[in-house]
Each structure stands twice: as C-alpha cells, then as structure tokens.
Protein backbone atom coordinates (compact mmCIF):
# COMPACT_ATOMS: atom_id res chain seq x y z
CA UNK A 1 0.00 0.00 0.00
CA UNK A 2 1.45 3.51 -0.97
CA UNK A 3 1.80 6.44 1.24
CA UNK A 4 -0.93 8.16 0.20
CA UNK A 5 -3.51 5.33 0.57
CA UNK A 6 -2.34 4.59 3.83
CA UNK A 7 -2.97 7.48 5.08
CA UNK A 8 -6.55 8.18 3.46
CA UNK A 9 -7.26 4.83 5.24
CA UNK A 10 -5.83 6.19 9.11
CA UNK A 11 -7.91 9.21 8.35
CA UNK A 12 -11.13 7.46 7.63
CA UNK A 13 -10.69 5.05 10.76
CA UNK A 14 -10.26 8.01 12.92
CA UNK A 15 -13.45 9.09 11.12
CA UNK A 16 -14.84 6.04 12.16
CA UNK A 17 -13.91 6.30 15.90
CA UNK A 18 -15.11 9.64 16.41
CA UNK A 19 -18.21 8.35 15.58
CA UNK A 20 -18.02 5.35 17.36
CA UNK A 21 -16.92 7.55 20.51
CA UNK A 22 -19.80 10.36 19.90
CA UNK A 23 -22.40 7.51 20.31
CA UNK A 24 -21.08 6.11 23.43
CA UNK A 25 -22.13 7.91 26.60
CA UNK A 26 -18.65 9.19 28.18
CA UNK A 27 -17.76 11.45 30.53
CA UNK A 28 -14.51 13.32 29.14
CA UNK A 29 -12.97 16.73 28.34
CA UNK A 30 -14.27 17.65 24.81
CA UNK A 31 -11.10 20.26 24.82
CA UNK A 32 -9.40 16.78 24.08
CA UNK A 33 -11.42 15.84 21.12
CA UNK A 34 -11.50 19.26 19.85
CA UNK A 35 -7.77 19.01 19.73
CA UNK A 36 -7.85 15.61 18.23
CA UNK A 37 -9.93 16.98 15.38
CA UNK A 38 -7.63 19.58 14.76
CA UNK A 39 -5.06 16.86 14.32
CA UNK A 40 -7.39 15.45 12.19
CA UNK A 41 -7.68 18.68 9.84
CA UNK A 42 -4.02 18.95 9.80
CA UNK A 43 -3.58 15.39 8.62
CA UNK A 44 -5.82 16.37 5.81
CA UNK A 45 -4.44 19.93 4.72
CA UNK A 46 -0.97 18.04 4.95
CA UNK A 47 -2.41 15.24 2.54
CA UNK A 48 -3.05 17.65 0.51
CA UNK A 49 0.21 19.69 0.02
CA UNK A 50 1.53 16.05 -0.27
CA UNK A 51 3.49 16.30 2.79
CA UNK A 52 2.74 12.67 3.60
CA UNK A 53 5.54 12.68 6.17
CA UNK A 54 3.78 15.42 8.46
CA UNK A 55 -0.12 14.45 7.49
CA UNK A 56 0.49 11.08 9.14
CA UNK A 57 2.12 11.96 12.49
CA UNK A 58 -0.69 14.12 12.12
CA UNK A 59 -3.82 11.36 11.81
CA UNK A 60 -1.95 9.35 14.52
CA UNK A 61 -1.60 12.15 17.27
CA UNK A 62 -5.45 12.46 16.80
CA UNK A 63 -5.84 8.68 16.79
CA UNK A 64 -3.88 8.70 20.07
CA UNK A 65 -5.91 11.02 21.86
CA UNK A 66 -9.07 9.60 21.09
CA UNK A 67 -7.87 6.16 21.82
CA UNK A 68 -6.96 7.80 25.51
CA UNK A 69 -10.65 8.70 25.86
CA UNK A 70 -12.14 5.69 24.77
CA UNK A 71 -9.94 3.22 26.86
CA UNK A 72 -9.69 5.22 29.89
C-alpha cells in the first residue's frame, strides 16, 4: 500500500472512531477531542500539500488522543 492510501485509510478510521466515541455515553474533556480533530484537519491539509511525512504523524496524534478517551 502507498503512502498516500495509507494514510486516506488512518484518516477514515479516525473518522470512524469519532463516531463510534460520539455515540457512546462518556464522561470526558471535549477540549481533548477538539484538539484531536484539529489533528485530524491537519492530517488532511498536509495530505493535501503532499506532505505525507507530516499528514500522518498528524492522523496518529489524533488517533492517540481519542484512543486515551475511549480506553480510559
């Protein structure tokens, strides 16, 4: 799988969990998802310039912080 597709697929996972973590009824600090989603936006604008370096340590600092919320 190229770089490009790779990342397309962390970003639509991390579409995925969002919406798999808005449905579940958790008590957490939304300043976290807000700056997961911003991670998220980055990843894409990043995708974009094809910077694929930065767009996927992008996608993957947002996956991290949601994964924080939903295991803890």
């Amino acid at each position: 799988m190229d770089e490009k597709t790779r990342i397309k697929k962390d970003i639509d996972l991390f579409e995925d969990n969002l919406e798999k973590l808005n449905k579940k009824n958790l008590i957490y600090d939304s300043r976290v998802v807000e700056l997961a989603t911003q991670y998220y936006n980055d990843s894409i604008y990043y995708l974009e310039k094809n910077d694929y370096f930065t767009a996927f340590g992008c996608v993957n600092y947002g996956h991290g912080l949601l994964d924080a919320i939903i295991k803890f």
